[in-house]
PDB file of N, CA and C in Angstrom:
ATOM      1  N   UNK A   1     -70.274  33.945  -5.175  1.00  0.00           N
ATOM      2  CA  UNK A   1     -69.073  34.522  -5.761  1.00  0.00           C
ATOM      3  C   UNK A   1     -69.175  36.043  -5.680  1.00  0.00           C
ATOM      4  N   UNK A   2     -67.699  36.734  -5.164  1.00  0.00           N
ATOM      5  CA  UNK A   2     -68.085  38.106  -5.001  1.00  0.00           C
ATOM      6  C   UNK A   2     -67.525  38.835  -6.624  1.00  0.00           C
ATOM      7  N   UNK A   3     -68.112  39.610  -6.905  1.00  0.00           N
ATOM      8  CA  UNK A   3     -67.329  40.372  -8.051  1.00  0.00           C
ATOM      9  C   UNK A   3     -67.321  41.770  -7.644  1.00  0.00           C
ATOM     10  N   UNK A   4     -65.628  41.753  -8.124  1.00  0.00           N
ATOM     11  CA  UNK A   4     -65.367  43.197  -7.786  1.00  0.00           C
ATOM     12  C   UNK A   4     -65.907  44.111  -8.978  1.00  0.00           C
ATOM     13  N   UNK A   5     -65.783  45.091  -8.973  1.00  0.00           N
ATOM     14  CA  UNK A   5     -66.063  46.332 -10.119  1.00  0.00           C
ATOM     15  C   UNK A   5     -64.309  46.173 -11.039  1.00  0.00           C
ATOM     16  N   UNK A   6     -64.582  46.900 -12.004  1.00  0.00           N
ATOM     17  CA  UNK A   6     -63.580  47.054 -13.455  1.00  0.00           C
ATOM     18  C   UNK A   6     -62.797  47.710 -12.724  1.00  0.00           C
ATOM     19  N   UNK A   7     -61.350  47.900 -12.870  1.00  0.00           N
ATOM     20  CA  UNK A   7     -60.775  49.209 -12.174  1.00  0.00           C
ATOM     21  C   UNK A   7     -61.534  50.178 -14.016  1.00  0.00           C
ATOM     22  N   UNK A   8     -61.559  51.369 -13.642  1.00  0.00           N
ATOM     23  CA  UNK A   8     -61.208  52.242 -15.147  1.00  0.00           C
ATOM     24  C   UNK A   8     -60.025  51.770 -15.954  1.00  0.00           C
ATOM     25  N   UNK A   9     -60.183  51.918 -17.145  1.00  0.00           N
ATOM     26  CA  UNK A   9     -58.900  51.566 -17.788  1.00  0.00           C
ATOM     27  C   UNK A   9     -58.370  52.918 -18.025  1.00  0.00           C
ATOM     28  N   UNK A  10     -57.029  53.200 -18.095  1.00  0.00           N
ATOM     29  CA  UNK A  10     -56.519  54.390 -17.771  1.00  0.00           C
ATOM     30  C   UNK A  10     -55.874  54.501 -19.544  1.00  0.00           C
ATOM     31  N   UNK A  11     -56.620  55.847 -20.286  1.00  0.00           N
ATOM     32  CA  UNK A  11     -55.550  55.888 -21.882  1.00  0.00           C
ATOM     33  C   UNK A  11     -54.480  57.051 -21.204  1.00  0.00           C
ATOM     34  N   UNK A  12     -53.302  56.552 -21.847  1.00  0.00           N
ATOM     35  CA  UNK A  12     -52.140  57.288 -21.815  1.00  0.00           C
ATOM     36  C   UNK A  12     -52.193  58.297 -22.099  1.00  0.00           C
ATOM     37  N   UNK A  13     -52.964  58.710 -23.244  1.00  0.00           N
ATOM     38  CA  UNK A  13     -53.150  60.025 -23.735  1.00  0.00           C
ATOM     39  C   UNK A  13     -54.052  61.061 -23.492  1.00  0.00           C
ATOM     40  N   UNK A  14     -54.669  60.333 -22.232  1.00  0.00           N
ATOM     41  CA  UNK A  14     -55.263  61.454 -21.538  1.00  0.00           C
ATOM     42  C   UNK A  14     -54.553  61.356 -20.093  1.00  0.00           C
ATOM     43  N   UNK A  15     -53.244  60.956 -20.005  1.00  0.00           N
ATOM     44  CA  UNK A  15     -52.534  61.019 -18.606  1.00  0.00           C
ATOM     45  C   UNK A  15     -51.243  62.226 -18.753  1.00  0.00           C
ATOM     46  N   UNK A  16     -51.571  63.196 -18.049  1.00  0.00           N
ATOM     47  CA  UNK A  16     -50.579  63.938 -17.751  1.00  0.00           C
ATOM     48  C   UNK A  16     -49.616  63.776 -16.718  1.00  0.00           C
ATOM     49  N   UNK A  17     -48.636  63.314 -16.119  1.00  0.00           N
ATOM     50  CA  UNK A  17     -47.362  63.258 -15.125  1.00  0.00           C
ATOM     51  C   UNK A  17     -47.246  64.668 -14.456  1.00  0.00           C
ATOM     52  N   UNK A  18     -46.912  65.151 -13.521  1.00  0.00           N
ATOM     53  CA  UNK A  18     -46.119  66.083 -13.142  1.00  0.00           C
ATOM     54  C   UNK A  18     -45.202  65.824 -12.295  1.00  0.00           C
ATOM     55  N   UNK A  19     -44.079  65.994 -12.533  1.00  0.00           N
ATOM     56  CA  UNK A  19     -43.384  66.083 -11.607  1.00  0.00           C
ATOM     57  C   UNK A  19     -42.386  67.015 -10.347  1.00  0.00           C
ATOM     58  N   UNK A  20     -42.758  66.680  -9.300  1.00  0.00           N
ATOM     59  CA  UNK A  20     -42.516  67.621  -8.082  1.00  0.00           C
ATOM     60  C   UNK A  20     -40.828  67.880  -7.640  1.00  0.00           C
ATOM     61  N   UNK A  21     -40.394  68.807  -8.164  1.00  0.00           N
ATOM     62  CA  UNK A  21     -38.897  68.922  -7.790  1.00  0.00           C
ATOM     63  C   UNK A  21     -38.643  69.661  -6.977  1.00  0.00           C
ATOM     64  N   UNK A  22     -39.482  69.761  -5.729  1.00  0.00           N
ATOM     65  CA  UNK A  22     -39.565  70.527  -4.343  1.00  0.00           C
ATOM     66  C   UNK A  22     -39.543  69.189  -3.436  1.00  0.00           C
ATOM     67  N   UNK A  23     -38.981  68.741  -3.198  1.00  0.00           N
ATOM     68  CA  UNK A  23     -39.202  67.433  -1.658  1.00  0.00           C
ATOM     69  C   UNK A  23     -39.672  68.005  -0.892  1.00  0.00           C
ATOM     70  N   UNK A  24     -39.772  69.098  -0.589  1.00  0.00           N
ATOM     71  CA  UNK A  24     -40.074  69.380   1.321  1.00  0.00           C
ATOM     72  C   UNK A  24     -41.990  69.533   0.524  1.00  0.00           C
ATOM     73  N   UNK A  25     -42.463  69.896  -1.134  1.00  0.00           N
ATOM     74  CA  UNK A  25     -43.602  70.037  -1.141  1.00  0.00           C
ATOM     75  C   UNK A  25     -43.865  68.347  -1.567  1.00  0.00           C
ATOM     76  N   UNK A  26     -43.109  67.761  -2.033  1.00  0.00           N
ATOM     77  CA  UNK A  26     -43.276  66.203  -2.199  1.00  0.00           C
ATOM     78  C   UNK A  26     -43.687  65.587  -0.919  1.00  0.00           C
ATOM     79  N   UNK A  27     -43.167  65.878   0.153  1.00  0.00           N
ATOM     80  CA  UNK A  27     -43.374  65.657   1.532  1.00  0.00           C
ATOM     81  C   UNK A  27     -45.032  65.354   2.056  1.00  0.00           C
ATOM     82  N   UNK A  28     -44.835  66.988   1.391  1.00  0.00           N
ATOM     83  CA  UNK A  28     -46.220  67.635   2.095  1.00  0.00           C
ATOM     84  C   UNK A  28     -47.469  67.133   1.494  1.00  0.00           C
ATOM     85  N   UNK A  29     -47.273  67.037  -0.070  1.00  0.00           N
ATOM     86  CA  UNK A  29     -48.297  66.305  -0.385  1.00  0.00           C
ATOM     87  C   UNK A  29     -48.598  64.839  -0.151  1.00  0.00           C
ATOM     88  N   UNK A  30     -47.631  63.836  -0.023  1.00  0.00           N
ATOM     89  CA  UNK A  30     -47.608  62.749   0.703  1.00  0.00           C
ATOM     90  C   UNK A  30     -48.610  62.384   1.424  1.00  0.00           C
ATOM     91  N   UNK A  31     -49.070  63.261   2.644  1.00  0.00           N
ATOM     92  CA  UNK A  31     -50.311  62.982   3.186  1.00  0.00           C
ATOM     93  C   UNK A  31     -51.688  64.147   3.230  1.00  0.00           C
ATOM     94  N   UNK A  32     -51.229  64.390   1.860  1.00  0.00           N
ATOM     95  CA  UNK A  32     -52.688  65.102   1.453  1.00  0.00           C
ATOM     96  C   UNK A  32     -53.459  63.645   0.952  1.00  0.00           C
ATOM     97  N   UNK A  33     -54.589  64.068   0.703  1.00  0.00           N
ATOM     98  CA  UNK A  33     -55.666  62.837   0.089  1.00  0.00           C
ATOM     99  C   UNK A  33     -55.687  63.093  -1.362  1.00  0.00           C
ATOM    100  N   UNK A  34     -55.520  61.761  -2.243  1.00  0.00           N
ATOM    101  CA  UNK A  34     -55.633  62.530  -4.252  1.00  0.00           C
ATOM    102  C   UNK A  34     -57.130  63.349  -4.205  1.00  0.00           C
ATOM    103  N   UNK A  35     -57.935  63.214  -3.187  1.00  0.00           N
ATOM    104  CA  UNK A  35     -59.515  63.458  -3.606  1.00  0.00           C
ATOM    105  C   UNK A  35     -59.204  65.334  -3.409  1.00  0.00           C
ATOM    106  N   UNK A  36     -58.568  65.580  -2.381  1.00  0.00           N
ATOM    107  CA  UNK A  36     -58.170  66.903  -1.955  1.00  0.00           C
ATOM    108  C   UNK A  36     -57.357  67.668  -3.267  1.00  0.00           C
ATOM    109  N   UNK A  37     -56.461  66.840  -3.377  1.00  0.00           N
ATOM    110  CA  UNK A  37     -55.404  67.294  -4.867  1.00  0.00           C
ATOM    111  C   UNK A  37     -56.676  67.540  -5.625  1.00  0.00           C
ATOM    112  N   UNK A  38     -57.186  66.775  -6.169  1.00  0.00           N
ATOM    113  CA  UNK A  38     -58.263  66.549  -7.516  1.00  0.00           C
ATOM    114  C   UNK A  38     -58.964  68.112  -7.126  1.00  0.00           C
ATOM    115  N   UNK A  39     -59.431  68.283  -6.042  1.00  0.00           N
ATOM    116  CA  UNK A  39     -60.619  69.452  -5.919  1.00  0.00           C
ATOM    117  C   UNK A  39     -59.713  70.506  -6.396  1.00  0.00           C
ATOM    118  N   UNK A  40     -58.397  70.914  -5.581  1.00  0.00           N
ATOM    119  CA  UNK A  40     -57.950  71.917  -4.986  1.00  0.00           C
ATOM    120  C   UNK A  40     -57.578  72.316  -7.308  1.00  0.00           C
ATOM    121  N   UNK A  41     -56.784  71.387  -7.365  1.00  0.00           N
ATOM    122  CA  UNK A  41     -56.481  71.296  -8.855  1.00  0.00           C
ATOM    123  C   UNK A  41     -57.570  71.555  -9.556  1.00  0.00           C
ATOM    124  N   UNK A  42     -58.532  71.401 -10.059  1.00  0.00           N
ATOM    125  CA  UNK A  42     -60.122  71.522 -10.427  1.00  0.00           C
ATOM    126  C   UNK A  42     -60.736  72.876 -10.215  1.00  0.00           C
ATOM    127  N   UNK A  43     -60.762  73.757  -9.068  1.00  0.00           N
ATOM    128  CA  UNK A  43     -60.758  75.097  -8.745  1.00  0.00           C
ATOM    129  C   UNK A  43     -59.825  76.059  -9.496  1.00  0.00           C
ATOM    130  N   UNK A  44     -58.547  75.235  -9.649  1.00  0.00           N
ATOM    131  CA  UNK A  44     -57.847  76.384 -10.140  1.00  0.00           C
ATOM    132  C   UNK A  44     -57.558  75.912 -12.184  1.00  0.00           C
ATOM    133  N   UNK A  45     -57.795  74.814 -12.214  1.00  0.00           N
ATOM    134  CA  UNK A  45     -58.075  74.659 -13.841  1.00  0.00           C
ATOM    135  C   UNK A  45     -59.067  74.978 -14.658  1.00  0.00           C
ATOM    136  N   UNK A  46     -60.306  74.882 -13.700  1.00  0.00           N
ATOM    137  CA  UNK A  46     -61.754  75.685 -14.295  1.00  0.00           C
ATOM    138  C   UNK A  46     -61.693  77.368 -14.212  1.00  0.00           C
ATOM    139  N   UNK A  47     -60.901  77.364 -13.404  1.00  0.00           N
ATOM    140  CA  UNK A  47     -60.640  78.886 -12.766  1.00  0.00           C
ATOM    141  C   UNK A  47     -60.238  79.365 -14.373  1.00  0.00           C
ATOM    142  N   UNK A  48     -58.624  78.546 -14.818  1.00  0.00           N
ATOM    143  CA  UNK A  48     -58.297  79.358 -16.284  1.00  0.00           C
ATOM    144  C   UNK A  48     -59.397  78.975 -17.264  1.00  0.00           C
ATOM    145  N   UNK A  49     -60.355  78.397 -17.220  1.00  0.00           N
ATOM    146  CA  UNK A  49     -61.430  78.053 -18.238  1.00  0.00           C
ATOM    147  C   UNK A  49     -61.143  76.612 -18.995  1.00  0.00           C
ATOM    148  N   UNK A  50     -60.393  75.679 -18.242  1.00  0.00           N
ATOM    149  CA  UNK A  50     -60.521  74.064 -18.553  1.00  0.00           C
ATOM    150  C   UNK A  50     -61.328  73.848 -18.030  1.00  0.00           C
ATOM    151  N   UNK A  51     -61.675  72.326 -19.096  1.00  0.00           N
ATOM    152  CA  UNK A  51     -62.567  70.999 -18.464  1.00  0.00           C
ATOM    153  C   UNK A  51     -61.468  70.715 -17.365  1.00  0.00           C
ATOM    154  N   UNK A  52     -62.818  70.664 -16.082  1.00  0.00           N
ATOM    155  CA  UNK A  52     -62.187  69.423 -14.848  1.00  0.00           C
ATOM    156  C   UNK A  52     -61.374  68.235 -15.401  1.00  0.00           C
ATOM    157  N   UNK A  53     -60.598  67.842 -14.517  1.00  0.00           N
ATOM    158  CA  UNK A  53     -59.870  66.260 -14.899  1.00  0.00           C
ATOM    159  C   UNK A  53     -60.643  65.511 -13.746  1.00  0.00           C
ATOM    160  N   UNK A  54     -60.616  64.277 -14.116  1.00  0.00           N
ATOM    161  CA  UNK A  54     -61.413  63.137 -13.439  1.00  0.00           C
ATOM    162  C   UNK A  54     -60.757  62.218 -12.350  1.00  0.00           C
ATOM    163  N   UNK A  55     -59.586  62.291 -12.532  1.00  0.00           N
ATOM    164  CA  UNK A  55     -58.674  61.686 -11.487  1.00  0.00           C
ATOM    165  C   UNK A  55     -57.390  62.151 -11.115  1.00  0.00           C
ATOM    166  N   UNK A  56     -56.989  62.031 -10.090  1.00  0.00           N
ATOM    167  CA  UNK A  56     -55.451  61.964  -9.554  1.00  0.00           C
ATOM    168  C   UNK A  56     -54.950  60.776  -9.107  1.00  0.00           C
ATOM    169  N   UNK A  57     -53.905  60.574  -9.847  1.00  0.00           N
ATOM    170  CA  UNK A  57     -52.920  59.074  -8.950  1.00  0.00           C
ATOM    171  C   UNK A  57     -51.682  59.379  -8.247  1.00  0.00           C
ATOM    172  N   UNK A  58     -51.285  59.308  -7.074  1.00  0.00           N
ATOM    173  CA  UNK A  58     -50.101  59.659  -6.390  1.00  0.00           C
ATOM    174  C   UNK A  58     -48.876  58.474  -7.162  1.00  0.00           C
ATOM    175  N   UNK A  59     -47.846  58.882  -7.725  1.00  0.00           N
ATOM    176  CA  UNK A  59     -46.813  57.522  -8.435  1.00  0.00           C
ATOM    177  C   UNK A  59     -46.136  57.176  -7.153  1.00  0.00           C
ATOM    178  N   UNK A  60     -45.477  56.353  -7.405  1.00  0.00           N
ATOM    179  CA  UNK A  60     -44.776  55.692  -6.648  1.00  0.00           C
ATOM    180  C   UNK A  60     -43.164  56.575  -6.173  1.00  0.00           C
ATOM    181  N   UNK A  61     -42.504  57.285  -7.200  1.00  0.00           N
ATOM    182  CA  UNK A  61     -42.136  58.702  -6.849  1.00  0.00           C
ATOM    183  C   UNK A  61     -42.512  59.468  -6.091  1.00  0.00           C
ATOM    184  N   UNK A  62     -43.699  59.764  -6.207  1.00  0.00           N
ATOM    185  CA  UNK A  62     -44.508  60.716  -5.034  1.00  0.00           C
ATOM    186  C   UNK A  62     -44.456  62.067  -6.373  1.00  0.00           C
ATOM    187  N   UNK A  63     -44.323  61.825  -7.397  1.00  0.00           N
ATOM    188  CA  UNK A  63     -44.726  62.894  -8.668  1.00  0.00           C
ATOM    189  C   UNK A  63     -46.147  62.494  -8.739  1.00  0.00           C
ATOM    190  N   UNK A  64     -47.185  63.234  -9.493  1.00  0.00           N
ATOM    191  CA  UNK A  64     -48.678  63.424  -9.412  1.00  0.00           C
ATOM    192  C   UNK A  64     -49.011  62.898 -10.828  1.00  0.00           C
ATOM    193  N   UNK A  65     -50.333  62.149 -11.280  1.00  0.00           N
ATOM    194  CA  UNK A  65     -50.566  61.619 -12.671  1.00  0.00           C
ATOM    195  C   UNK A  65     -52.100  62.316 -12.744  1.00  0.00           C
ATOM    196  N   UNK A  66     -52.281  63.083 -13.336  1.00  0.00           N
ATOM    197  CA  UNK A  66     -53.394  63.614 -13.685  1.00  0.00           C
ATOM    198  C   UNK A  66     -54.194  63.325 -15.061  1.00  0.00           C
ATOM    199  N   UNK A  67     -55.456  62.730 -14.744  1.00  0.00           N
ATOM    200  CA  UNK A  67     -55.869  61.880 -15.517  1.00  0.00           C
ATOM    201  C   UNK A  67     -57.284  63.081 -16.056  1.00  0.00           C
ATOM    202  N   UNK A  68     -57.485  63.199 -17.258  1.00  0.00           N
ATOM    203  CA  UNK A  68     -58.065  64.407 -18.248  1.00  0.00           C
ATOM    204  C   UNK A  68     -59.347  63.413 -18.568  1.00  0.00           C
ATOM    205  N   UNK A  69     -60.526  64.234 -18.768  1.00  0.00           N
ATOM    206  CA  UNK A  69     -61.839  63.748 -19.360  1.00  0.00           C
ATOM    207  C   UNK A  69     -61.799  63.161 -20.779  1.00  0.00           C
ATOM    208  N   UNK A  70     -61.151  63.999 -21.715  1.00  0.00           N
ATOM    209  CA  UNK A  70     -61.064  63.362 -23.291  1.00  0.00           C
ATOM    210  C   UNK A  70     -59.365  64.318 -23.564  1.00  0.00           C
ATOM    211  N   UNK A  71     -59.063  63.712 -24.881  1.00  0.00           N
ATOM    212  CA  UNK A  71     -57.870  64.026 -25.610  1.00  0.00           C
ATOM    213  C   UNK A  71     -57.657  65.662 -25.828  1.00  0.00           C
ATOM    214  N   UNK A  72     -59.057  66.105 -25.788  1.00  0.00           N
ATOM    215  CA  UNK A  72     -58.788  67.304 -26.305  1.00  0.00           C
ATOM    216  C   UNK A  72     -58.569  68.572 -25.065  1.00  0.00           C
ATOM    217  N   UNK A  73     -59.186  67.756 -23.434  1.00  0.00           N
ATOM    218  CA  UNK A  73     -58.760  68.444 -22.470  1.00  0.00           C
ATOM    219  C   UNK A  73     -57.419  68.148 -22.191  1.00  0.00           C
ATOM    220  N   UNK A  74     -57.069  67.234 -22.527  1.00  0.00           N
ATOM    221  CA  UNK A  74     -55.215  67.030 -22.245  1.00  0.00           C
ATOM    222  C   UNK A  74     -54.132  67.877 -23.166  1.00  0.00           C
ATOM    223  N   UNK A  75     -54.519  68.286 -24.077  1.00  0.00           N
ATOM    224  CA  UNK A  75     -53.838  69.076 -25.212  1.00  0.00           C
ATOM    225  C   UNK A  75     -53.933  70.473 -24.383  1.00  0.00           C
ATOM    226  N   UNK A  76     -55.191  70.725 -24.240  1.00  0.00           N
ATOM    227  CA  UNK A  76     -55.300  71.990 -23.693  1.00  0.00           C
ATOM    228  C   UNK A  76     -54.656  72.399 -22.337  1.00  0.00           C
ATOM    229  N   UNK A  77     -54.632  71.277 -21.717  1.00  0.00           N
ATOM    230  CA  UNK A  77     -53.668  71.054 -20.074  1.00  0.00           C
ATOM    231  C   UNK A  77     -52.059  71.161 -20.530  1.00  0.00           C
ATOM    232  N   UNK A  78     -52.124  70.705 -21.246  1.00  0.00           N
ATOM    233  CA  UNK A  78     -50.750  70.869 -21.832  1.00  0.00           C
ATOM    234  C   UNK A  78     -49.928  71.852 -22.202  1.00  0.00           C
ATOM    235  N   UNK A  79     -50.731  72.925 -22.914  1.00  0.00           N
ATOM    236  CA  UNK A  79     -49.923  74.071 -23.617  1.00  0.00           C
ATOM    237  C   UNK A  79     -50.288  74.959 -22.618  1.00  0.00           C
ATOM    238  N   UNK A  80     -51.055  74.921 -21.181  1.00  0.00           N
ATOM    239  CA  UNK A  80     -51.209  76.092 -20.433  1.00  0.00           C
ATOM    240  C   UNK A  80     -50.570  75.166 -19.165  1.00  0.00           C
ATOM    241  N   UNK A  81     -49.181  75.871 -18.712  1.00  0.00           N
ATOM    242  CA  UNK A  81     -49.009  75.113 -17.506  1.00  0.00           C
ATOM    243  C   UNK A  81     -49.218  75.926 -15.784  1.00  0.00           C
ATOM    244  N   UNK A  82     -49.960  76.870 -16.141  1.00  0.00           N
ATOM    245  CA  UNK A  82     -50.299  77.494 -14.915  1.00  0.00           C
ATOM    246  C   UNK A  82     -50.617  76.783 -13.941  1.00  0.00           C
ATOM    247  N   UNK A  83     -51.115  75.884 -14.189  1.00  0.00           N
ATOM    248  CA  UNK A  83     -52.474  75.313 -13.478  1.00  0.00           C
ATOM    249  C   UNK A  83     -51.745  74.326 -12.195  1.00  0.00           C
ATOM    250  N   UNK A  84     -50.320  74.016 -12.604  1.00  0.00           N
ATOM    251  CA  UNK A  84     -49.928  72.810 -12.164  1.00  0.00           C
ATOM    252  C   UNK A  84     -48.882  73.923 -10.745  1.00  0.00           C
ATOM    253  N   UNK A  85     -49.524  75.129 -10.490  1.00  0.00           N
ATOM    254  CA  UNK A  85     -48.739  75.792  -9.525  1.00  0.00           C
ATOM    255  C   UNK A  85     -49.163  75.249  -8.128  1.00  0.00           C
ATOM    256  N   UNK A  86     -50.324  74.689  -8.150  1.00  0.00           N
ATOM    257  CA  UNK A  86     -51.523  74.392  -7.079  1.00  0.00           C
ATOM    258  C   UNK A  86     -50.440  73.344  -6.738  1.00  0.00           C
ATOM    259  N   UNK A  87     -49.496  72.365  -7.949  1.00  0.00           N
ATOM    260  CA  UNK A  87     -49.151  71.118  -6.857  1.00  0.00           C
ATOM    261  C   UNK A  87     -47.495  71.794  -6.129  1.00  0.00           C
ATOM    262  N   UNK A  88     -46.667  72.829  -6.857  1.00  0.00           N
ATOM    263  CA  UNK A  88     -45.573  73.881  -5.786  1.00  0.00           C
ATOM    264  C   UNK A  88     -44.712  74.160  -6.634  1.00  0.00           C
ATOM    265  N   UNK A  89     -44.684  75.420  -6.816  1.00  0.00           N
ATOM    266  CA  UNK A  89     -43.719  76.351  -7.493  1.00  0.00           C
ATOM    267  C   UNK A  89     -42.739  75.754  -8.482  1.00  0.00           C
ATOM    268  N   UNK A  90     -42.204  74.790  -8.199  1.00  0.00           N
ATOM    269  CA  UNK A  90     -41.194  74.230  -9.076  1.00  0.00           C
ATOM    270  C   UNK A  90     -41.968  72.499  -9.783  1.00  0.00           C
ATOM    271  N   UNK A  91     -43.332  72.481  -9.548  1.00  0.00           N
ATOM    272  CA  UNK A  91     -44.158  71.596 -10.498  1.00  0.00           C
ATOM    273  C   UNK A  91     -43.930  71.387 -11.913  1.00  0.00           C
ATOM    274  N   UNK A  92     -43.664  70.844 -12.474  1.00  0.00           N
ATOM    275  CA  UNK A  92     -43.604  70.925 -14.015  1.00  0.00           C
ATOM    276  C   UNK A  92     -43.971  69.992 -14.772  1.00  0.00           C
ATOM    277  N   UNK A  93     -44.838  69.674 -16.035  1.00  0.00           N
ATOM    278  CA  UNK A  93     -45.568  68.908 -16.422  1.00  0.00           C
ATOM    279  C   UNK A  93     -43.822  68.068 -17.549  1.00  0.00           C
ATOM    280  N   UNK A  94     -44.332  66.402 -17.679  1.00  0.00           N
ATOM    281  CA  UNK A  94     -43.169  65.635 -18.020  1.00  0.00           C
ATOM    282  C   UNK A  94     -43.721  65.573 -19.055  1.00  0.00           C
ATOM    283  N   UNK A  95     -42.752  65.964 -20.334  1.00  0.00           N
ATOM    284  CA  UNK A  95     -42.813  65.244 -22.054  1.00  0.00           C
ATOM    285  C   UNK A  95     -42.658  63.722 -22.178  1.00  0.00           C
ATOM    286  N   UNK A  96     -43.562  63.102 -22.590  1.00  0.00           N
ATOM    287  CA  UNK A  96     -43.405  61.843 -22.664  1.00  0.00           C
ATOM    288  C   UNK A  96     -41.958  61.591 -23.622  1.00  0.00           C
ATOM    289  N   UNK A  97     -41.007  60.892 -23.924  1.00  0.00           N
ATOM    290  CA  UNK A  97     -40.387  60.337 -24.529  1.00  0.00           C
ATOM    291  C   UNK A  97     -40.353  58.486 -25.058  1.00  0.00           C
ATOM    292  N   UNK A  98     -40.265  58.548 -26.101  1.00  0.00           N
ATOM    293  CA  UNK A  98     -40.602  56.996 -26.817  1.00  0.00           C
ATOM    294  C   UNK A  98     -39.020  56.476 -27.443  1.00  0.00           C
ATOM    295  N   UNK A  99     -38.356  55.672 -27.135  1.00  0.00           N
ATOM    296  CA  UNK A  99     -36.494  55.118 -27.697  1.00  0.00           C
ATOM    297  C   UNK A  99     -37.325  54.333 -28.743  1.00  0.00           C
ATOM    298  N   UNK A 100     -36.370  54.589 -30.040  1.00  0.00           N
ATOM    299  CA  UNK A 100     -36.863  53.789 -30.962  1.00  0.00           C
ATOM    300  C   UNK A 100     -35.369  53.047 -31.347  1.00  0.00           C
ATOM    301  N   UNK A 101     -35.669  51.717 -31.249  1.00  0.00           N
ATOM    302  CA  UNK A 101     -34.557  50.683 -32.155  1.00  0.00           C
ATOM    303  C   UNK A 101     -34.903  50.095 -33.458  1.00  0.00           C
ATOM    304  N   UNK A 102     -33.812  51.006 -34.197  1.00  0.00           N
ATOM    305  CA  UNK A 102     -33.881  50.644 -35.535  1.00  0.00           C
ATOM    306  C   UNK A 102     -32.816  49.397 -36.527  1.00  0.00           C
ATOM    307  N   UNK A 103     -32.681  48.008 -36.949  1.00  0.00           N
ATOM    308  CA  UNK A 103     -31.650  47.758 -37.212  1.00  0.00           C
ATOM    309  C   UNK A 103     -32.041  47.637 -38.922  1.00  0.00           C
ATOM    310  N   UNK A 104     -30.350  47.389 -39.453  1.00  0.00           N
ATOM    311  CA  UNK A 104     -30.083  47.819 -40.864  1.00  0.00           C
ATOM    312  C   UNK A 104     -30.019  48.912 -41.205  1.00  0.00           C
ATOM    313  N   UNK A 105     -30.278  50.114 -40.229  1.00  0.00           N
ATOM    314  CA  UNK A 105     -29.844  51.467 -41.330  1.00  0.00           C
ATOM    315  C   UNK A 105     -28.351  51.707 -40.477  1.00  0.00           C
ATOM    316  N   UNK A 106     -27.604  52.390 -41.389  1.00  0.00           N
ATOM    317  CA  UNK A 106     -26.259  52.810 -41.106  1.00  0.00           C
ATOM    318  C   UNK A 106     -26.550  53.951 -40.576  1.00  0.00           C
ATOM    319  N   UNK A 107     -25.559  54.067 -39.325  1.00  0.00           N
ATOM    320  CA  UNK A 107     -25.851  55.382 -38.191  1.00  0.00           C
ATOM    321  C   UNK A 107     -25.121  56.249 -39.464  1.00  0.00           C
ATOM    322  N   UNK A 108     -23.682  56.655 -39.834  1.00  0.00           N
ATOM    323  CA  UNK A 108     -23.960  57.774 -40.936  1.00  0.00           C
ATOM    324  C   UNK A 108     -24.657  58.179 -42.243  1.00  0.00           C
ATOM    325  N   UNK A 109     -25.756  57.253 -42.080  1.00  0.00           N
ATOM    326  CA  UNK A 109     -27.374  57.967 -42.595  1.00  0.00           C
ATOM    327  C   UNK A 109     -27.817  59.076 -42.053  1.00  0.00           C
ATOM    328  N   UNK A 110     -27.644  59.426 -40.734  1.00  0.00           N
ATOM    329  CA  UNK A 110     -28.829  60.209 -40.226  1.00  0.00           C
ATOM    330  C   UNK A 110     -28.138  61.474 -39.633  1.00  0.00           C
ATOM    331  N   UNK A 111     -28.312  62.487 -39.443  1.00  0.00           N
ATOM    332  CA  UNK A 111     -27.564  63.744 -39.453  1.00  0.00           C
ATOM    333  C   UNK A 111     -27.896  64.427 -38.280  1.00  0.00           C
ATOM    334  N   UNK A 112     -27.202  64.003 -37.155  1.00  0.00           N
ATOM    335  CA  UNK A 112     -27.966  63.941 -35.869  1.00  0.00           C
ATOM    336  C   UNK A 112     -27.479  65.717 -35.645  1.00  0.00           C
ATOM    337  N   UNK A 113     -27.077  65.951 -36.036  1.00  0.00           N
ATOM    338  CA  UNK A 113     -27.179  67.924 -35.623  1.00  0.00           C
ATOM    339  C   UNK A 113     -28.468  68.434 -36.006  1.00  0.00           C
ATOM    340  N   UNK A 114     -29.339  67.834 -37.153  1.00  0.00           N
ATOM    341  CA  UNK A 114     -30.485  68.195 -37.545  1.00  0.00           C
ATOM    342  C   UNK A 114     -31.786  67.658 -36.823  1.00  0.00           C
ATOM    343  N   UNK A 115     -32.295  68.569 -35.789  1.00  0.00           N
ATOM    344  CA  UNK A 115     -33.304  68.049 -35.203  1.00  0.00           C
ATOM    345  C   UNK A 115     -34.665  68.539 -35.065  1.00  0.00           C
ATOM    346  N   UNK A 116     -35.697  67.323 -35.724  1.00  0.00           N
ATOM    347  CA  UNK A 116     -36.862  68.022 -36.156  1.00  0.00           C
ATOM    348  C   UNK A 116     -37.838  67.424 -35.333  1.00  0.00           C
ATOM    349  N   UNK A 117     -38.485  68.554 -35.094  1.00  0.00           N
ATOM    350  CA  UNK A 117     -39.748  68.490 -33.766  1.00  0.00           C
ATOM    351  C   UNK A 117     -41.053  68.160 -34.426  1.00  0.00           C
TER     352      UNK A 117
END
């Protein structure tokens, strides 16, 4: 019997998204290698004084998933977005969003001009 290896299990909360709103650089990275992304990205994140990240996943978009060592290098990837110039000028890291369905409360309960972060 052959056994394969575990894939890694991937936590969400150390996955950053970016997404590429340049096609002609969506293109280009297409047939770069993630191992190439990972370095080239890694040079210039240690460069601002982050922990390395441990992986790159190309999505199915062709937007980039950058996968962080622990929680506390992803926070820090987060509030500095320099770093994400390496994948092209118009790179920009995605806010996760969560839809919540609520039933039984009455929609004029809630005071949707008031919005708290």
């Amino acid at each position: 019997t052959l056994l394969l290896p575990a894939k890694p299990t991937i936590n969400k909360e150390q996955e950053i998204i970016v997404r590429l709103n340049d096609q002609n650089r969506k293109a280009t990275l297409k047939d770069v290698p993630t191992d190439t992304i990972m370095k080239d990205l890694n040079v210039r994140i240690e460069s601002l004084g982050h922990y390395p990240i441990r992986a790159v996943k190309r999505l199915p978009s062709g937007d980039i998933a950058v996968l962080t060592i622990n929680n506390d290098a992803t926070d820090k990837l987060r509030s500095d977005n320099r770093w994400t110039s390496v994948l092209g000028n118009d790179a920009r890291m995605v806010t996760r969003t969560y839809g919540i369905m609520i039933n039984g409360v009455r929609v004029f309960d809630f005071d949707m001009g008031k919005k708290k972060r």
